[in-house]
N, C-alpha and C. Protein backbone atom coordinates (compact mmCIF):
# COMPACT_ATOMS: atom_id res chain seq x y z
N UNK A 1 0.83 -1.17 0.00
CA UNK A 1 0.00 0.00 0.00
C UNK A 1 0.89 1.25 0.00
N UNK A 2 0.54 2.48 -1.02
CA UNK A 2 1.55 3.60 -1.09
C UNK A 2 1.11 4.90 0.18
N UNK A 3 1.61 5.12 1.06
CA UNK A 3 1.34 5.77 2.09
C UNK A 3 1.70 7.27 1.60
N UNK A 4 0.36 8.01 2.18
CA UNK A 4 -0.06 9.19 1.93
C UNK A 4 1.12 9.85 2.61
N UNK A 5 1.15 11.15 1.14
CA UNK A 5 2.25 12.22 1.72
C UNK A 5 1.31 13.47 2.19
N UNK A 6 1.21 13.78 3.54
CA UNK A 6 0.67 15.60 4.32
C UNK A 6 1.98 16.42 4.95
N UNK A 7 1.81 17.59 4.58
CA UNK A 7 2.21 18.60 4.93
C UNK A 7 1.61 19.67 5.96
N UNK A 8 1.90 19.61 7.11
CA UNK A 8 1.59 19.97 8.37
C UNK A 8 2.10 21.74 8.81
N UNK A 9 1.75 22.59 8.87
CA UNK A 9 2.33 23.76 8.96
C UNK A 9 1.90 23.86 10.06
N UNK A 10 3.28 25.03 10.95
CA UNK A 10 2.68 25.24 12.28
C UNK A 10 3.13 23.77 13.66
N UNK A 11 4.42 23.42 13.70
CA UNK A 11 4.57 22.18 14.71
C UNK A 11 5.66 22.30 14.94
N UNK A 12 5.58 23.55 16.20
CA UNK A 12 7.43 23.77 16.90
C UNK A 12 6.90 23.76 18.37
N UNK A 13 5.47 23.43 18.83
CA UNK A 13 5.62 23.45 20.52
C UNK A 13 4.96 22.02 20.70
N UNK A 14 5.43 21.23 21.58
CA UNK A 14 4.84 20.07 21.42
C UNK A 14 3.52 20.05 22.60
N UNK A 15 3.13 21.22 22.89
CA UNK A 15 1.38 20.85 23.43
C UNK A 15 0.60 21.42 22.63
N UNK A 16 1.01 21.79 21.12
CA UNK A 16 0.58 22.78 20.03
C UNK A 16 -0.45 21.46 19.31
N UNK A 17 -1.39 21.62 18.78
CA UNK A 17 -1.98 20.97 17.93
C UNK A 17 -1.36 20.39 16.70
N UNK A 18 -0.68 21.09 16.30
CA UNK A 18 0.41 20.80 14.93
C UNK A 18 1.24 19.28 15.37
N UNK A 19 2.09 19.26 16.35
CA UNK A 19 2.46 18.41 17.13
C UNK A 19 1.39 17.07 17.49
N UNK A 20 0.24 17.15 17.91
CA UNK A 20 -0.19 16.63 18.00
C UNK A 20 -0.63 15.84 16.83
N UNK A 21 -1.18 16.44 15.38
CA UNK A 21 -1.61 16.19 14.64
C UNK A 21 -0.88 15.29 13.71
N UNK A 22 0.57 15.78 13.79
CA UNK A 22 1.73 15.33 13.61
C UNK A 22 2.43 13.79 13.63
N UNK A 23 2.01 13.91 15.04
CA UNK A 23 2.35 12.39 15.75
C UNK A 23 0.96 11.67 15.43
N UNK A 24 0.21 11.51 15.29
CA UNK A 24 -1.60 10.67 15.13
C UNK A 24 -1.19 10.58 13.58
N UNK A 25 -0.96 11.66 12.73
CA UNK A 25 -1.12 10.59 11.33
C UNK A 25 0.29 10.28 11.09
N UNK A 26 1.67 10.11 11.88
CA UNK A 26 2.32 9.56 11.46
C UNK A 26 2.16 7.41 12.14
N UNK A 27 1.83 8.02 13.26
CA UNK A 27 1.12 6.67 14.14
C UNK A 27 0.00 5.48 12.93
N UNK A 28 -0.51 6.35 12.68
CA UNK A 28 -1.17 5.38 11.74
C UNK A 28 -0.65 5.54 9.92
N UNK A 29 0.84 5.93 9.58
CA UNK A 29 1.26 5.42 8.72
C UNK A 29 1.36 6.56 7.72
N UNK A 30 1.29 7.77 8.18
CA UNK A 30 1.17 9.06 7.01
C UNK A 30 2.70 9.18 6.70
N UNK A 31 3.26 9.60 6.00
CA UNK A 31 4.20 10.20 5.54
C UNK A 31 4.29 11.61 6.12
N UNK A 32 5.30 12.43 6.76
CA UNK A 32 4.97 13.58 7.48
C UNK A 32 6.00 14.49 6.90
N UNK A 33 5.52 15.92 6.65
CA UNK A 33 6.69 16.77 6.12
C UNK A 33 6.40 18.07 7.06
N UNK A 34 6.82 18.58 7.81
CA UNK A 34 6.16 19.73 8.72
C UNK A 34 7.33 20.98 8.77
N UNK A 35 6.66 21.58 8.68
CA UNK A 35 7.03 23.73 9.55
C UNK A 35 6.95 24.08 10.41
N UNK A 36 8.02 25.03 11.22
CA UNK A 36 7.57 25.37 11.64
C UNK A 36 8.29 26.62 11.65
N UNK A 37 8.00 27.57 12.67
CA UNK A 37 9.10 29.01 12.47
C UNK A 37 9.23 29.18 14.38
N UNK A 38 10.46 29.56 15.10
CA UNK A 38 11.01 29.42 16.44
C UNK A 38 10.62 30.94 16.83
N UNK A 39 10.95 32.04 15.47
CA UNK A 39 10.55 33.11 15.54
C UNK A 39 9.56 33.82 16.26
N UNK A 40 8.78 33.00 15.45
CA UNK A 40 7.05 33.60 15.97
C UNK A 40 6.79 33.48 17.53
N UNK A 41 7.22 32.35 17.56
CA UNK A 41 7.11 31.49 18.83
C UNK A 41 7.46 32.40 19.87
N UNK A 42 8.74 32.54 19.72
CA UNK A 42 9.46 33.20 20.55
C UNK A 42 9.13 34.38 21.11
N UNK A 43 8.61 35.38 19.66
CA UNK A 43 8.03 36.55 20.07
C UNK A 43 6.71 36.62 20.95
N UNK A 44 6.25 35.61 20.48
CA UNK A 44 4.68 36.13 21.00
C UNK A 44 4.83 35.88 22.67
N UNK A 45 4.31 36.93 23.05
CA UNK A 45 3.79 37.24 24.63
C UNK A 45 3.14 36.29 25.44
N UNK A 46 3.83 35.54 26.60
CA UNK A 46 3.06 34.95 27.06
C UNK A 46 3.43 33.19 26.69
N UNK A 47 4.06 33.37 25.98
CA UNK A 47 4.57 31.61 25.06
C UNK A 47 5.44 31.31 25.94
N UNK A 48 5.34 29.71 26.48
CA UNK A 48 7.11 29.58 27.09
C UNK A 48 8.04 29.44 25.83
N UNK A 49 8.98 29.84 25.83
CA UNK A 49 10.06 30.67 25.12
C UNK A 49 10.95 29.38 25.00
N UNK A 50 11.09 28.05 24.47
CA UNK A 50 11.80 26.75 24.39
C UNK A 50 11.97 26.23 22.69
N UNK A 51 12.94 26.84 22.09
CA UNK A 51 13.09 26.28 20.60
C UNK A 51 13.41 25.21 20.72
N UNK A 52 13.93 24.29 21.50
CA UNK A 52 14.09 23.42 21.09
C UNK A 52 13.19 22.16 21.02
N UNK A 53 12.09 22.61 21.37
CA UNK A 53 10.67 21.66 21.23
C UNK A 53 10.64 21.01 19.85
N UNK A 54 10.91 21.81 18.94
CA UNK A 54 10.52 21.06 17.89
C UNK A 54 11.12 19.71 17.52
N UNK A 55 12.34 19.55 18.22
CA UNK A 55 13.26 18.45 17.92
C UNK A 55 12.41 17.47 18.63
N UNK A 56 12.09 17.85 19.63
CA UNK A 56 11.28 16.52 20.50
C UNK A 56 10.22 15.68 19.76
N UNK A 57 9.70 16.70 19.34
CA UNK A 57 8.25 16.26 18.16
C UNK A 57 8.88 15.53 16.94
N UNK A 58 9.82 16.14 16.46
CA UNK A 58 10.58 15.27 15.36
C UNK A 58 10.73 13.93 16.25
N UNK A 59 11.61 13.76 16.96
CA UNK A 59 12.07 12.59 17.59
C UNK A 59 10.62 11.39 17.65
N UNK A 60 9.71 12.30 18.39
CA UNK A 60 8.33 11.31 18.55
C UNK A 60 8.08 11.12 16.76
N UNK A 61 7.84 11.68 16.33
CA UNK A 61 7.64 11.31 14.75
C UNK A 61 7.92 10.55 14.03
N UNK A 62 9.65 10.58 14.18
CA UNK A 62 10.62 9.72 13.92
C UNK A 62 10.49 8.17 14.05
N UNK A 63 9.48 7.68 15.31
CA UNK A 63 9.26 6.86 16.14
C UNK A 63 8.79 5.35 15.16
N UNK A 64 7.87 5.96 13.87
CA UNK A 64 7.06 5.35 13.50
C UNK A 64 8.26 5.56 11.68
N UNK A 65 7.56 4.09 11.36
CA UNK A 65 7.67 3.56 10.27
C UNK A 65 7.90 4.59 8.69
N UNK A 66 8.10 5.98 8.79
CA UNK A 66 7.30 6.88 7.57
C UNK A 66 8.51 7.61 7.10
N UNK A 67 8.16 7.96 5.71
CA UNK A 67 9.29 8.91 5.37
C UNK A 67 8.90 10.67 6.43
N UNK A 68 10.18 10.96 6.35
CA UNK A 68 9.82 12.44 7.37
C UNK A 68 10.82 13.58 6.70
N UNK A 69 10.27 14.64 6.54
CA UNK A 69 11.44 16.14 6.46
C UNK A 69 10.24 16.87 7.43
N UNK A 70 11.49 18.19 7.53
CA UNK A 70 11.05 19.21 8.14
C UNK A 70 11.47 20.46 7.54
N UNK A 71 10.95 21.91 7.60
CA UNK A 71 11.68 22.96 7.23
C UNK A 71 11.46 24.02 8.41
N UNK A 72 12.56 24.74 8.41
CA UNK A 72 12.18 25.93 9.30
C UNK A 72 11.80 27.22 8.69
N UNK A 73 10.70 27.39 8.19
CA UNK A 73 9.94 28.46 7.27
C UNK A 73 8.70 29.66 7.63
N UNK A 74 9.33 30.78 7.29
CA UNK A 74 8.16 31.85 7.54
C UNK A 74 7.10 31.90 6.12
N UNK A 75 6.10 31.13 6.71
CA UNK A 75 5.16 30.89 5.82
C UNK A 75 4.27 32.46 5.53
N UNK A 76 4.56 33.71 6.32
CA UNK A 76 4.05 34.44 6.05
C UNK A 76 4.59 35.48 5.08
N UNK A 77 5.72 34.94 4.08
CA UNK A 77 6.17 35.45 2.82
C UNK A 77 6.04 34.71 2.12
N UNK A 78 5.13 34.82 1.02
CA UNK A 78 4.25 34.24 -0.28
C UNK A 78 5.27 33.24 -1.11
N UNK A 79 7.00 34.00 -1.22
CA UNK A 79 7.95 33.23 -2.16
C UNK A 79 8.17 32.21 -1.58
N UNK A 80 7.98 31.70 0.31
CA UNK A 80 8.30 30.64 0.46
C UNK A 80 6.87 29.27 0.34
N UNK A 81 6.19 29.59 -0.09
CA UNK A 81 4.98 28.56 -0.70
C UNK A 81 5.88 27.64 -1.73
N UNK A 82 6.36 28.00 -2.88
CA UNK A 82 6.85 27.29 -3.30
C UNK A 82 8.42 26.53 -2.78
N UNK A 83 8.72 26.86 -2.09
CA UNK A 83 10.34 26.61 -1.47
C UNK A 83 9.44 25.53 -0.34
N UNK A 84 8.36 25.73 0.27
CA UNK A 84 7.68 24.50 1.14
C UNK A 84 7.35 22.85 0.23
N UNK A 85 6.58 23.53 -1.01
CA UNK A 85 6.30 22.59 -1.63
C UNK A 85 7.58 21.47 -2.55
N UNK A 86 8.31 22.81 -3.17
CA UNK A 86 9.47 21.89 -3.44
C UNK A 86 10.22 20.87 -2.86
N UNK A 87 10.26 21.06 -1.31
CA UNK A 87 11.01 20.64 -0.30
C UNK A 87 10.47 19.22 0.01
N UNK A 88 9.00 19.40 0.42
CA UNK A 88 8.49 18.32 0.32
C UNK A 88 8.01 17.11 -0.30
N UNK A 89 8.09 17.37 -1.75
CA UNK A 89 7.94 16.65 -2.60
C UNK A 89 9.02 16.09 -2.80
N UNK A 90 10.14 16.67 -2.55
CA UNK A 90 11.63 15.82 -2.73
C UNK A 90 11.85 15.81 -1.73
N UNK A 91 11.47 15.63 -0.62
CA UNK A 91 11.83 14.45 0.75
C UNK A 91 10.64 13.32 0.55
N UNK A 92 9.44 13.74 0.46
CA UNK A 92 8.59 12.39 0.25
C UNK A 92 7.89 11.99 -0.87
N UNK A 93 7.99 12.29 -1.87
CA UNK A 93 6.95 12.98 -3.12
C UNK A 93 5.89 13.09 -3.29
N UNK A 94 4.91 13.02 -4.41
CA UNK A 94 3.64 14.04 -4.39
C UNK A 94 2.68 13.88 -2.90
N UNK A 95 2.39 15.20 -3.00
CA UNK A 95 1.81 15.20 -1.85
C UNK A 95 0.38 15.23 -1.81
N UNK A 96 -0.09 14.60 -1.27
CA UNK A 96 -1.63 13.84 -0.81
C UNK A 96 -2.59 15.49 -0.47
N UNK A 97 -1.85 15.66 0.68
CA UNK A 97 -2.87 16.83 1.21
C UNK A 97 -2.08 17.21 2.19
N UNK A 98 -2.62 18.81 2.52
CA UNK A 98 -1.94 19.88 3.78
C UNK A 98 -2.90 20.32 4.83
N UNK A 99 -2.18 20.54 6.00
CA UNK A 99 -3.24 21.00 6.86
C UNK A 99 -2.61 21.76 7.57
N UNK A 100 -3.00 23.29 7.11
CA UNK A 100 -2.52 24.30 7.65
C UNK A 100 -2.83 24.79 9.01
N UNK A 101 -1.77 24.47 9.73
CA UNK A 101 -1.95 24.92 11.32
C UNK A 101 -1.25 26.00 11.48
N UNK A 102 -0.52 26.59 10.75
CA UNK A 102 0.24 27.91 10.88
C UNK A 102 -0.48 29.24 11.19
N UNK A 103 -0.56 29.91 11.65
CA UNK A 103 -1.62 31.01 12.10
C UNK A 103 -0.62 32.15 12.59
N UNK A 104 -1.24 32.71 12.17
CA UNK A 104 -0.55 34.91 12.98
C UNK A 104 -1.69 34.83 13.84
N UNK A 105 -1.48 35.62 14.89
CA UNK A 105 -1.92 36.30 15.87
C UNK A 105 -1.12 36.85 17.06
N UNK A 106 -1.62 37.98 17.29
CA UNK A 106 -0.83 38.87 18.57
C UNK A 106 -1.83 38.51 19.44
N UNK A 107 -2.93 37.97 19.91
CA UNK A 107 -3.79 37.36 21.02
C UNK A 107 -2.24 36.20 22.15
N UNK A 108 -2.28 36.95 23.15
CA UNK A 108 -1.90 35.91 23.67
C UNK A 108 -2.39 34.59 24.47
N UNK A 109 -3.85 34.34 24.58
CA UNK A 109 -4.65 33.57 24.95
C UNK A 109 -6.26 34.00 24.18
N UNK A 110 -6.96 32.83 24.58
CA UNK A 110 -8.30 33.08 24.28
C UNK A 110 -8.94 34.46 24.64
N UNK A 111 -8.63 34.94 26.13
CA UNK A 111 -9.85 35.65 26.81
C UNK A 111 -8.86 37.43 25.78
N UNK A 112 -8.52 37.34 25.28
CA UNK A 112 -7.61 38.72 24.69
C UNK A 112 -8.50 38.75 23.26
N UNK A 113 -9.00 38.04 22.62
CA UNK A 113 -8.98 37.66 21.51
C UNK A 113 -10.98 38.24 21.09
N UNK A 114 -10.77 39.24 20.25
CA UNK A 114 -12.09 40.39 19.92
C UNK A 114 -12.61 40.24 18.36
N UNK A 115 -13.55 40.93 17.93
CA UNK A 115 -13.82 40.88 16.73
C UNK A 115 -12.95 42.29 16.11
N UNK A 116 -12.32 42.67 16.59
CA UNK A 116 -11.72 44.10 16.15
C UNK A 116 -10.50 43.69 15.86
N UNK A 117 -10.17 44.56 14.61
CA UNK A 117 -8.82 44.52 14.06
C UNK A 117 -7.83 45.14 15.05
């Protein structure tokens, strides 16, 4: 059976959903190619401040049977869309489907978070 290639954006804290999502379809046999950026992370207010999470999540990933890459990419400049896709297709090739967990926001929790720009 040829095991599905996803592309995961958004998986550098491992109590992050990305992470989570990460590890569940590699567990049951996905092919995993994931993003994330330490940047963002770092900045935002209120985050514990630990780059090196993402390695952990790789490591759990790693765990299971699948082809794996990673990139460290600011998905919020348009030229790197294609520099994501390239990447991934030549670590696992064509790719099945993406599930964008990558998100902006200056909210540092739920209760901050308004309908106003």
């Amino acid at each position: 059976m040829l095991k599905k290639n996803v592309i995961i954006t958004g998986v550098s804290r491992k109590c992050g959903i990305g992470a989570a999502i990460a590890i569940r379809l590699a567990s049951i046999g996905y092919n995993i190619f994931i993003t994330y950026f330490r940047k963002y992370d770092n900045d935002m207010p209120g985050w514990k401040k630990d780059d090196t999470e993402v390695y952990a999540i790789i490591k759990e990933v790693k765990k299971y049977p699948i082809k794996f890459g990673s990139l460290e990419l600011d998905l919020s400049i348009a030229d790197n869309l294609p520099v994501l896709f390239d990447n991934a297709e030549n670590k696992l090739g064509p790719i099945y489907g993406i599930i964008n967990n990558a998100a902006f926001s200056i909210d540092p929790d739920i209760n901050t978070i308004s309908a106003e720009l």
